[in-house]
PDB file of N, CA and C in Angstrom:
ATOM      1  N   UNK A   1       0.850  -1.182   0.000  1.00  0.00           N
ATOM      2  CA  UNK A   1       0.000   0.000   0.000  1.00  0.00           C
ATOM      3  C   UNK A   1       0.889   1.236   0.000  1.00  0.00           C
ATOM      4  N   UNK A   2       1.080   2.190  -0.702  1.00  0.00           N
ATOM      5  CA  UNK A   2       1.522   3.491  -0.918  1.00  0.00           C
ATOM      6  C   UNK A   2       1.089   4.348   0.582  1.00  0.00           C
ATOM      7  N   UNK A   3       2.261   5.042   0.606  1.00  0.00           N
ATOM      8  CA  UNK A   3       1.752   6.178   1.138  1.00  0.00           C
ATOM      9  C   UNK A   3       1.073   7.078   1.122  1.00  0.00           C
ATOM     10  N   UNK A   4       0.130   6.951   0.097  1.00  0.00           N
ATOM     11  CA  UNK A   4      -0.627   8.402  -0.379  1.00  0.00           C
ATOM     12  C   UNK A   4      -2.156   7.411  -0.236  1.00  0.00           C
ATOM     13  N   UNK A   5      -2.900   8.972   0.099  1.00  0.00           N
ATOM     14  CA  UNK A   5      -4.418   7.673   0.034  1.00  0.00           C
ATOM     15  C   UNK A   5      -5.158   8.046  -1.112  1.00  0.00           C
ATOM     16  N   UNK A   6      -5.751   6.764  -1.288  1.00  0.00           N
ATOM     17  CA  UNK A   6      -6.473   7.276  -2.836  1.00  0.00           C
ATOM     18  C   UNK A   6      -8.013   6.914  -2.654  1.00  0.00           C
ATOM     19  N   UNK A   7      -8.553   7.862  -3.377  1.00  0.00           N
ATOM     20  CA  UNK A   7      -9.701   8.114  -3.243  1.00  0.00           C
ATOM     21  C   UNK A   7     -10.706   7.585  -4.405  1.00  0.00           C
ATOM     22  N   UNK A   8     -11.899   6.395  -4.115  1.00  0.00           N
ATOM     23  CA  UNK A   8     -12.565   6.427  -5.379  1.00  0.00           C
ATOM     24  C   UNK A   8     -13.921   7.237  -5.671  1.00  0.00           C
ATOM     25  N   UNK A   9     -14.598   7.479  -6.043  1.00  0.00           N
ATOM     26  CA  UNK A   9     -15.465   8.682  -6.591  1.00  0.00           C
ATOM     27  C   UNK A   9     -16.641   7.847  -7.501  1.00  0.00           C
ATOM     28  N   UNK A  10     -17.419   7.744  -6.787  1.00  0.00           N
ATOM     29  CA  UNK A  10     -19.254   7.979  -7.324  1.00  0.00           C
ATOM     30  C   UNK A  10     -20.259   9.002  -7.742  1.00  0.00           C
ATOM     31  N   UNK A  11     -19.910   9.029  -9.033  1.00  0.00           N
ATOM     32  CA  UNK A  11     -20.524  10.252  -9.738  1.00  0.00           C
ATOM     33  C   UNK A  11     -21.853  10.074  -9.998  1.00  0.00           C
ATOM     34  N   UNK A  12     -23.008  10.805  -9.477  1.00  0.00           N
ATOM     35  CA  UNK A  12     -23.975  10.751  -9.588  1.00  0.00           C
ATOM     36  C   UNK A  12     -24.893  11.718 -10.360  1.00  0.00           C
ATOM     37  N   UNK A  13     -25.977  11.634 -10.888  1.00  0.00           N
ATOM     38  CA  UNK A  13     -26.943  12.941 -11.789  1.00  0.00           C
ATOM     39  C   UNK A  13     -28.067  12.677 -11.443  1.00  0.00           C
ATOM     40  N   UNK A  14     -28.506  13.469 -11.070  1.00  0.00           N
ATOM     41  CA  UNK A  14     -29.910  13.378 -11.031  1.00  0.00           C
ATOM     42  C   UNK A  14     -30.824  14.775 -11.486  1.00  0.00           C
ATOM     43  N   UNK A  15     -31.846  14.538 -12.662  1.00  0.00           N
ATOM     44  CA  UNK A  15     -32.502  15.506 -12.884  1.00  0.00           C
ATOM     45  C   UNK A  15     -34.212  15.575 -12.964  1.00  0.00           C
ATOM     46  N   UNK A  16     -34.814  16.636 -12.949  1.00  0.00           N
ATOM     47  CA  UNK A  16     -36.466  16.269 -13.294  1.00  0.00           C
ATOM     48  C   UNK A  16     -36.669  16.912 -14.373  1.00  0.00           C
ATOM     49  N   UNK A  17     -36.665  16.099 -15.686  1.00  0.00           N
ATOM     50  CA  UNK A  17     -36.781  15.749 -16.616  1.00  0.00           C
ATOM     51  C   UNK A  17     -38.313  16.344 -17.178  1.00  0.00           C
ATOM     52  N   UNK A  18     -38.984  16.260 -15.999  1.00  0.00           N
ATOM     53  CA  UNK A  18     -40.709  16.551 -16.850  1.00  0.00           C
ATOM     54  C   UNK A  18     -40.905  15.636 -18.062  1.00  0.00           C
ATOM     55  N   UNK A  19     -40.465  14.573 -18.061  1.00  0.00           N
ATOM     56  CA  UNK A  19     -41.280  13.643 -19.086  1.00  0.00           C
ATOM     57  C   UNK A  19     -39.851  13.424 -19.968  1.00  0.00           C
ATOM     58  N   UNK A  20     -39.694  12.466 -20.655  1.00  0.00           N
ATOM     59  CA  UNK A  20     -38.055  11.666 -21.166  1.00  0.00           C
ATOM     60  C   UNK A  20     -38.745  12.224 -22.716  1.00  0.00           C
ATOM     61  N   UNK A  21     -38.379  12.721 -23.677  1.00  0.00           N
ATOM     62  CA  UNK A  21     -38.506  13.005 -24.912  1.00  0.00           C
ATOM     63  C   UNK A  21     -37.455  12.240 -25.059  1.00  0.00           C
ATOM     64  N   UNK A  22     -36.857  12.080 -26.884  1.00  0.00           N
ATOM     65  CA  UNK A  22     -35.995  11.525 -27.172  1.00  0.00           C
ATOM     66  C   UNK A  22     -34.875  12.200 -27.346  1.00  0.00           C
ATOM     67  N   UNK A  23     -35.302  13.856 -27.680  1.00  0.00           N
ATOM     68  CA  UNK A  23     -34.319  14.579 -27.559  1.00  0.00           C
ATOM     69  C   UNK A  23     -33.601  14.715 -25.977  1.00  0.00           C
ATOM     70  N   UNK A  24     -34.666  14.490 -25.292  1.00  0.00           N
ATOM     71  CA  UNK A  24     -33.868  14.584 -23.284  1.00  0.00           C
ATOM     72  C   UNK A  24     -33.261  13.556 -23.326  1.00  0.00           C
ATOM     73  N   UNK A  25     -33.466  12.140 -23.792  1.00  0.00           N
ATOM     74  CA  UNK A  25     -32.847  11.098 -24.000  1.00  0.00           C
ATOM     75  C   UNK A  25     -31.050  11.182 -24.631  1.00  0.00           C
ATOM     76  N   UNK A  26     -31.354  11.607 -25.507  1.00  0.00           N
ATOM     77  CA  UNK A  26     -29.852  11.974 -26.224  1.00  0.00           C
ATOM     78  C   UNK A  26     -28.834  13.263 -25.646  1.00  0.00           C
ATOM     79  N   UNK A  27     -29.623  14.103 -24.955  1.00  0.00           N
ATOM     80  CA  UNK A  27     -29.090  15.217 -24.136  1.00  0.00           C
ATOM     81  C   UNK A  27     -28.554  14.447 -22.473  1.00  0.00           C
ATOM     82  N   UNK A  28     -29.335  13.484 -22.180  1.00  0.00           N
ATOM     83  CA  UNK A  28     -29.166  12.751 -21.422  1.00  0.00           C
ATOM     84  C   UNK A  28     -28.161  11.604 -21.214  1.00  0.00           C
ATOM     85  N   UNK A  29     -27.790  10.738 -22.198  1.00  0.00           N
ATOM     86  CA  UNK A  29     -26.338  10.378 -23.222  1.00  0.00           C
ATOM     87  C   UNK A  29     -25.058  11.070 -23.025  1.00  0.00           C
ATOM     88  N   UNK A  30     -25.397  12.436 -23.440  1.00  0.00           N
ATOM     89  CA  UNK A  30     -24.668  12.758 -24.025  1.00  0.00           C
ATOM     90  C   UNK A  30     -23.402  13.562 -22.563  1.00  0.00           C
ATOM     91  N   UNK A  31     -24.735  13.650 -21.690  1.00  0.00           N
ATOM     92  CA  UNK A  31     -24.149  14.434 -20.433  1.00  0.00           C
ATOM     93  C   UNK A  31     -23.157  12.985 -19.421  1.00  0.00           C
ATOM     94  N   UNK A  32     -23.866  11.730 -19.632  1.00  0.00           N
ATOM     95  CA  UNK A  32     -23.518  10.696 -18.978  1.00  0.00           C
ATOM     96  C   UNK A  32     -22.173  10.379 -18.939  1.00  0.00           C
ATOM     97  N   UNK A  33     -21.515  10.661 -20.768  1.00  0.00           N
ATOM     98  CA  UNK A  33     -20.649  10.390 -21.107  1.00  0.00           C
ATOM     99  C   UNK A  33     -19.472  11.488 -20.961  1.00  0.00           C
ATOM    100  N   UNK A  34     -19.789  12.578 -20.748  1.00  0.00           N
ATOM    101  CA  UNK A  34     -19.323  13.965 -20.626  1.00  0.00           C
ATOM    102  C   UNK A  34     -18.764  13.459 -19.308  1.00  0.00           C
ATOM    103  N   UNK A  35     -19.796  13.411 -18.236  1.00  0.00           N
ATOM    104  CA  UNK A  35     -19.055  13.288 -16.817  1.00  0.00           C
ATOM    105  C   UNK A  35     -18.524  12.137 -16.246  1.00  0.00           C
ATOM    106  N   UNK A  36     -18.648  10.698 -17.106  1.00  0.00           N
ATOM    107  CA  UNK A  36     -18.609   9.821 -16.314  1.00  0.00           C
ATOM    108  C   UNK A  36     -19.525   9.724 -15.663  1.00  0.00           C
ATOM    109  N   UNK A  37     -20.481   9.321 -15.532  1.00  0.00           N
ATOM    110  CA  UNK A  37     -21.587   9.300 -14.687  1.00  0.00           C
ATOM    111  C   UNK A  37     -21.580   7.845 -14.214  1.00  0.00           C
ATOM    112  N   UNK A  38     -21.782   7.811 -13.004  1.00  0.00           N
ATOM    113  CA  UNK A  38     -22.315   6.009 -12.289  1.00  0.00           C
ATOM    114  C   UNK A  38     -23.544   6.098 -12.414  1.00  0.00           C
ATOM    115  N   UNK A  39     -24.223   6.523 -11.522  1.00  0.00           N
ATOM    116  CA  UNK A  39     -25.542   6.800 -11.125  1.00  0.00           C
ATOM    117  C   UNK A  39     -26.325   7.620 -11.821  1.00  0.00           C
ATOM    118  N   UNK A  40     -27.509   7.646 -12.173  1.00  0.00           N
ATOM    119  CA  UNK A  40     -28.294   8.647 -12.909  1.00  0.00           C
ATOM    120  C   UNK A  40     -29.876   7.946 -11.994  1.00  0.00           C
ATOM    121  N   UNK A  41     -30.658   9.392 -11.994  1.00  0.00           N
ATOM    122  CA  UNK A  41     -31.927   9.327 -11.404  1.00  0.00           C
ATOM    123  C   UNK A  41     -32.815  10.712 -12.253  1.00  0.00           C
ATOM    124  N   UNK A  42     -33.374   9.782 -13.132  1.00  0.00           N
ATOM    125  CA  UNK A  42     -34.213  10.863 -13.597  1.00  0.00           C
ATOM    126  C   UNK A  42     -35.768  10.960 -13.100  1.00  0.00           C
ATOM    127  N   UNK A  43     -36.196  12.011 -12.813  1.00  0.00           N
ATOM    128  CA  UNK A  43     -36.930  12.328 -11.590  1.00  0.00           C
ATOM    129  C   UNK A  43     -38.191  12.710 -13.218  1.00  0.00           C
ATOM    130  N   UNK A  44     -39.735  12.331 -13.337  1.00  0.00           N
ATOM    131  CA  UNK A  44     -41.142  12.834 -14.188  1.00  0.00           C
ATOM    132  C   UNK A  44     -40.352  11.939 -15.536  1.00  0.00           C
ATOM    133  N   UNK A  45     -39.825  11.018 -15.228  1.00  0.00           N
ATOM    134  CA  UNK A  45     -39.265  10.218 -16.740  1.00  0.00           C
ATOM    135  C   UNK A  45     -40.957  10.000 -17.315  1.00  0.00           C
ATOM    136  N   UNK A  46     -41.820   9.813 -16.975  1.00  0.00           N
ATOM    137  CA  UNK A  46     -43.218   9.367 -17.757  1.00  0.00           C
ATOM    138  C   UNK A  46     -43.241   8.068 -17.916  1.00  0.00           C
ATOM    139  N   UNK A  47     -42.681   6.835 -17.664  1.00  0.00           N
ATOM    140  CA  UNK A  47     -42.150   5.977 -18.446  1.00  0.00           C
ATOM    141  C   UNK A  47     -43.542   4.815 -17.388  1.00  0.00           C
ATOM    142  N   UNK A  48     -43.973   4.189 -18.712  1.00  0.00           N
ATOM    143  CA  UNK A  48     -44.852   2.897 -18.443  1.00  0.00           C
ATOM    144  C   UNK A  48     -44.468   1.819 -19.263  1.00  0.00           C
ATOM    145  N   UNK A  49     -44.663   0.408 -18.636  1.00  0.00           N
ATOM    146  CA  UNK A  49     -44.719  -0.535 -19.096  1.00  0.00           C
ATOM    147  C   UNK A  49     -44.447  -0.643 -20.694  1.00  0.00           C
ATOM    148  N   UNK A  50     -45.174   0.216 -21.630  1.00  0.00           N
ATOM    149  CA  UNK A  50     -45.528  -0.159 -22.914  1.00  0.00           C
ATOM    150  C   UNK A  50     -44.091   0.655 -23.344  1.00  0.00           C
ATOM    151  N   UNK A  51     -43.492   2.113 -23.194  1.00  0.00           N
ATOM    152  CA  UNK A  51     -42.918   3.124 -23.407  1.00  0.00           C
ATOM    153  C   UNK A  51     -41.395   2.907 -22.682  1.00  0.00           C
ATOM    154  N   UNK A  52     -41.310   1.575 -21.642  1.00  0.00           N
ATOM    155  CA  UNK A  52     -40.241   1.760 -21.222  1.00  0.00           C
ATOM    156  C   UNK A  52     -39.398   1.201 -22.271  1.00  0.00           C
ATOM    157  N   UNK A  53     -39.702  -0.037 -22.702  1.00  0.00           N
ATOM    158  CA  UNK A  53     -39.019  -1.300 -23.980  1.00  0.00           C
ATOM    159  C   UNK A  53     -38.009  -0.244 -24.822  1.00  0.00           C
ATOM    160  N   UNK A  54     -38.356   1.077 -25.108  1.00  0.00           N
ATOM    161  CA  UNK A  54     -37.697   1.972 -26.391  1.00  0.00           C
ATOM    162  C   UNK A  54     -35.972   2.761 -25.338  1.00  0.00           C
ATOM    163  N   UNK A  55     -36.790   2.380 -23.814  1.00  0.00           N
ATOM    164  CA  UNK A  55     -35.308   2.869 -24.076  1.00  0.00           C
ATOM    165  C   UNK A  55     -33.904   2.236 -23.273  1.00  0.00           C
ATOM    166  N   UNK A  56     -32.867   2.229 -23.850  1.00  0.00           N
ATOM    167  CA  UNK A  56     -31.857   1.673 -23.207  1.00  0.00           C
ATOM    168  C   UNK A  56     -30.749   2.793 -22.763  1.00  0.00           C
ATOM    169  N   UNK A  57     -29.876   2.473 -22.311  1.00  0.00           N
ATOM    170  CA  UNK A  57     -28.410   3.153 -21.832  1.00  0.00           C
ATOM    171  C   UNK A  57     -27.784   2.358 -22.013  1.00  0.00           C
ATOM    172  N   UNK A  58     -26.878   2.071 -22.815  1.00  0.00           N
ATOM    173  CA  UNK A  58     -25.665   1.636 -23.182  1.00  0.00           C
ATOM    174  C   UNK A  58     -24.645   1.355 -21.605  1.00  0.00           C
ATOM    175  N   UNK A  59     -24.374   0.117 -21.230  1.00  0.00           N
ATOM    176  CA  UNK A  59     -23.630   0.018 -19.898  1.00  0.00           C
ATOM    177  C   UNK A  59     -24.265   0.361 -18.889  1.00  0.00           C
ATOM    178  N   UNK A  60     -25.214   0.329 -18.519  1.00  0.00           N
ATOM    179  CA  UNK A  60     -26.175   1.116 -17.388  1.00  0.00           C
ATOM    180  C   UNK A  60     -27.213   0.172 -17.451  1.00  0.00           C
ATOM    181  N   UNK A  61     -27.644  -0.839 -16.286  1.00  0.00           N
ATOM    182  CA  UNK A  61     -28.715  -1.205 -15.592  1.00  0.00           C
ATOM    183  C   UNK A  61     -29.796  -0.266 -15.356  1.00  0.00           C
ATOM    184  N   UNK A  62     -31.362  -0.805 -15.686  1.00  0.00           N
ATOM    185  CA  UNK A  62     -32.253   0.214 -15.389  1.00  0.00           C
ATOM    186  C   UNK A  62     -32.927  -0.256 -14.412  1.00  0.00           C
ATOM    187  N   UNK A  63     -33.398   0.832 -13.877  1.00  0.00           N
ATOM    188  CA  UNK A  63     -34.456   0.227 -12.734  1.00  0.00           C
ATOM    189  C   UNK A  63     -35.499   1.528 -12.696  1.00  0.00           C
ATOM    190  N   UNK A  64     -36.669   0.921 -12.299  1.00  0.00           N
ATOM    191  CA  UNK A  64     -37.742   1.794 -12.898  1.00  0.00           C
ATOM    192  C   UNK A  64     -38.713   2.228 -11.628  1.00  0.00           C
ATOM    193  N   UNK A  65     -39.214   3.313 -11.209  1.00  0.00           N
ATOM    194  CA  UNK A  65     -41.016   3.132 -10.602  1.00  0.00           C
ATOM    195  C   UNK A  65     -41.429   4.351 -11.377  1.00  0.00           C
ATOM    196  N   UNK A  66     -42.163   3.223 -12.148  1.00  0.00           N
ATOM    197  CA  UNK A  66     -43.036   3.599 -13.165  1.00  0.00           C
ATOM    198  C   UNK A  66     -44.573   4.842 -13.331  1.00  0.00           C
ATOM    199  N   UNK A  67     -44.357   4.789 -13.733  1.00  0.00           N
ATOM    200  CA  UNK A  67     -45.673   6.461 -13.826  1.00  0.00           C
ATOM    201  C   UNK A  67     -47.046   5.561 -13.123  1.00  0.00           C
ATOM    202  N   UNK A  68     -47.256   6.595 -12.195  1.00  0.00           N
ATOM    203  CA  UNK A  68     -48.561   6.552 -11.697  1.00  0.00           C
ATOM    204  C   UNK A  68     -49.487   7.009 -11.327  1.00  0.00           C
ATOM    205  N   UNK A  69     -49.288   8.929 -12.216  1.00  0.00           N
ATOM    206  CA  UNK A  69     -50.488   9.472 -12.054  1.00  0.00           C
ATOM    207  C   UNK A  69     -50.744   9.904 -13.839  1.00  0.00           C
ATOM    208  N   UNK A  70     -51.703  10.741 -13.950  1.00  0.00           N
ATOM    209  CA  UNK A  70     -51.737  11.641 -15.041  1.00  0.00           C
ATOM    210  C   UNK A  70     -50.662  12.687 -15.673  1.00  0.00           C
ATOM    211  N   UNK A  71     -50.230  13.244 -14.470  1.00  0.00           N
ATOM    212  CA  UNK A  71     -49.089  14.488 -14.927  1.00  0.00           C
ATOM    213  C   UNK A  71     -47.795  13.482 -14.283  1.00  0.00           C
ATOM    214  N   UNK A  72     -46.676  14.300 -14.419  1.00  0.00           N
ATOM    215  CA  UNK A  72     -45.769  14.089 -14.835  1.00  0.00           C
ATOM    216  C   UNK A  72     -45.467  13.396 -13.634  1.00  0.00           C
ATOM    217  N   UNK A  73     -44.752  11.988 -13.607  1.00  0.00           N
ATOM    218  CA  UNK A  73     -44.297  10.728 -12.475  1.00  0.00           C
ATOM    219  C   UNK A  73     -43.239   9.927 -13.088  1.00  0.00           C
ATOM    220  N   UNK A  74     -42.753   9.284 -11.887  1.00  0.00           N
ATOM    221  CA  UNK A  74     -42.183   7.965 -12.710  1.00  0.00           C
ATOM    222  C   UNK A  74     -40.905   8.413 -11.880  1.00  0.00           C
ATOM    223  N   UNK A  75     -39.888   7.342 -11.786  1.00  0.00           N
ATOM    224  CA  UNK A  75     -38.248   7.549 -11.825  1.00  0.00           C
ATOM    225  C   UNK A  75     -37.397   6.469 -12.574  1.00  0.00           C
ATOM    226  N   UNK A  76     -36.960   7.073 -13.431  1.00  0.00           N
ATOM    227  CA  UNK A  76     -35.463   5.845 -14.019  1.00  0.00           C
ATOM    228  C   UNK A  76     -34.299   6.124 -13.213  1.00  0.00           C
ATOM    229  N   UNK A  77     -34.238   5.007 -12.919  1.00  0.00           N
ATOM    230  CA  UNK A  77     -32.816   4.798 -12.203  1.00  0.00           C
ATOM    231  C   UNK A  77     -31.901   4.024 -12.934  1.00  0.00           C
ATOM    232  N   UNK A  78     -30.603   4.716 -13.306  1.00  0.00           N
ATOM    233  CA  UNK A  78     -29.312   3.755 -13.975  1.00  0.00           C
ATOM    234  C   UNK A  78     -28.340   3.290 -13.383  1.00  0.00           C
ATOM    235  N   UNK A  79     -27.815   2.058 -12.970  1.00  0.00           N
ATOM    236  CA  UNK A  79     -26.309   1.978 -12.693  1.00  0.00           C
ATOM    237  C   UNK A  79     -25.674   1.331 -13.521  1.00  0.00           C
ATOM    238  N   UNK A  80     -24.485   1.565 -13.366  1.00  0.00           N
ATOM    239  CA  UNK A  80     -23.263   1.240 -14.229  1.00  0.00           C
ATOM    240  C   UNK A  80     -23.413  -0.409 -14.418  1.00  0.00           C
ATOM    241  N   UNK A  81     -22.832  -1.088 -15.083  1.00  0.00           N
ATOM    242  CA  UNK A  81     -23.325  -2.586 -15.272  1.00  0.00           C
ATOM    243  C   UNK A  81     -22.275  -2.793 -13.952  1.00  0.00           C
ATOM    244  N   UNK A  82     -20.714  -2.435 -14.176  1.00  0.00           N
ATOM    245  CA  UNK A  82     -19.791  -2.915 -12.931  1.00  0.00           C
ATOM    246  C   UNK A  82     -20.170  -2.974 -11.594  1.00  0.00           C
ATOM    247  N   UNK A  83     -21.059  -1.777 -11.233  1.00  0.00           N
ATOM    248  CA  UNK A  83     -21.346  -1.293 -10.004  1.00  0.00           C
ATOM    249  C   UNK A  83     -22.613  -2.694  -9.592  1.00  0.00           C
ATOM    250  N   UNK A  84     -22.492  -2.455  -8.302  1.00  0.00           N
ATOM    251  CA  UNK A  84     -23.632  -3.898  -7.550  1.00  0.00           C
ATOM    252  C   UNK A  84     -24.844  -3.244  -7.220  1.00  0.00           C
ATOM    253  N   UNK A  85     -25.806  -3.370  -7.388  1.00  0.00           N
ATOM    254  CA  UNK A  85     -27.437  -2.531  -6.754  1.00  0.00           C
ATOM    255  C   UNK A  85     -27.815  -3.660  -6.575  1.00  0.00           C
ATOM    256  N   UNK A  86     -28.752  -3.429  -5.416  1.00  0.00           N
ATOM    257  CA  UNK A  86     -29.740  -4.009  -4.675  1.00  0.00           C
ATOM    258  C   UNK A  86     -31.141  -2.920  -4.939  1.00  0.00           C
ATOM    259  N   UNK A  87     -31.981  -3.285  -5.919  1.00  0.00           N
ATOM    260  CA  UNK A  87     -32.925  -1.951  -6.095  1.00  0.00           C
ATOM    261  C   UNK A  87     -34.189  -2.485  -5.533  1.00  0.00           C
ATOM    262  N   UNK A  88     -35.009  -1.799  -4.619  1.00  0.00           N
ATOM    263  CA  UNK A  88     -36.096  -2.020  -3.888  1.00  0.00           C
ATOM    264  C   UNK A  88     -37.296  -1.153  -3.670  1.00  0.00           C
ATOM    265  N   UNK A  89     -38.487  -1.262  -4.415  1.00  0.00           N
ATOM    266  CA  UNK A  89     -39.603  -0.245  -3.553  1.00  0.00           C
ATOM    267  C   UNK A  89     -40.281  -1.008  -1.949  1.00  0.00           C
ATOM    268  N   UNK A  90     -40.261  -0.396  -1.341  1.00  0.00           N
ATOM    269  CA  UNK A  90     -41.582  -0.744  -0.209  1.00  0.00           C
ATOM    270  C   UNK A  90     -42.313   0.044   0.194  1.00  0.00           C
ATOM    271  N   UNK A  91     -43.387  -0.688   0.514  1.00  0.00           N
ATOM    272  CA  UNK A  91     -44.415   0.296   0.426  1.00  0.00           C
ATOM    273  C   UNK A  91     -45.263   0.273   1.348  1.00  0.00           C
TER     274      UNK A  91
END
């Protein structure tokens, strides 16, 4: 072990989105890759059952709670494929 301490770093994003367009999608990409991102939490993603299938992240596990009102709901959650999650609602 070195004398120096080293530090590792969990980069996280989280935004409210008001609903995932495809353009927020690709703006969303595009920022992931910009920062390194681990973690991402997009907060009014809109995303149901039928609407989730279209989208992926490249290296990133999804995890979802899915829309459940009329206006704007939902959260996508991404982690890195390397990284370990344990993802859970209770309720």
């Amino acid at each position: 072990m070195s004398s120096s301490s080293q530090f590792d770093t969990l980069r996280v994003l989280q935004w409210n989105a008001g609903g995932l367009s495809q353009s927020k999608r690709m703006e969303i990409l595009q920022t992931l890759g910009e920062r390194d991102v681990d973690v991402f939490a997009i907060m009014e993603a809109n995303l149901t059952d039928k609407n989730l299938k279209y989208y992926s992240f490249r290296g990133f596990s999804l995890y979802v709670l899915k829309k459940f009102r009329q206006v704007a709901s939902g959260i996508l959650i991404g982690v890195k494929r390397e990284l370990t999650a344990d993802f859970r609602i209770n309720s």
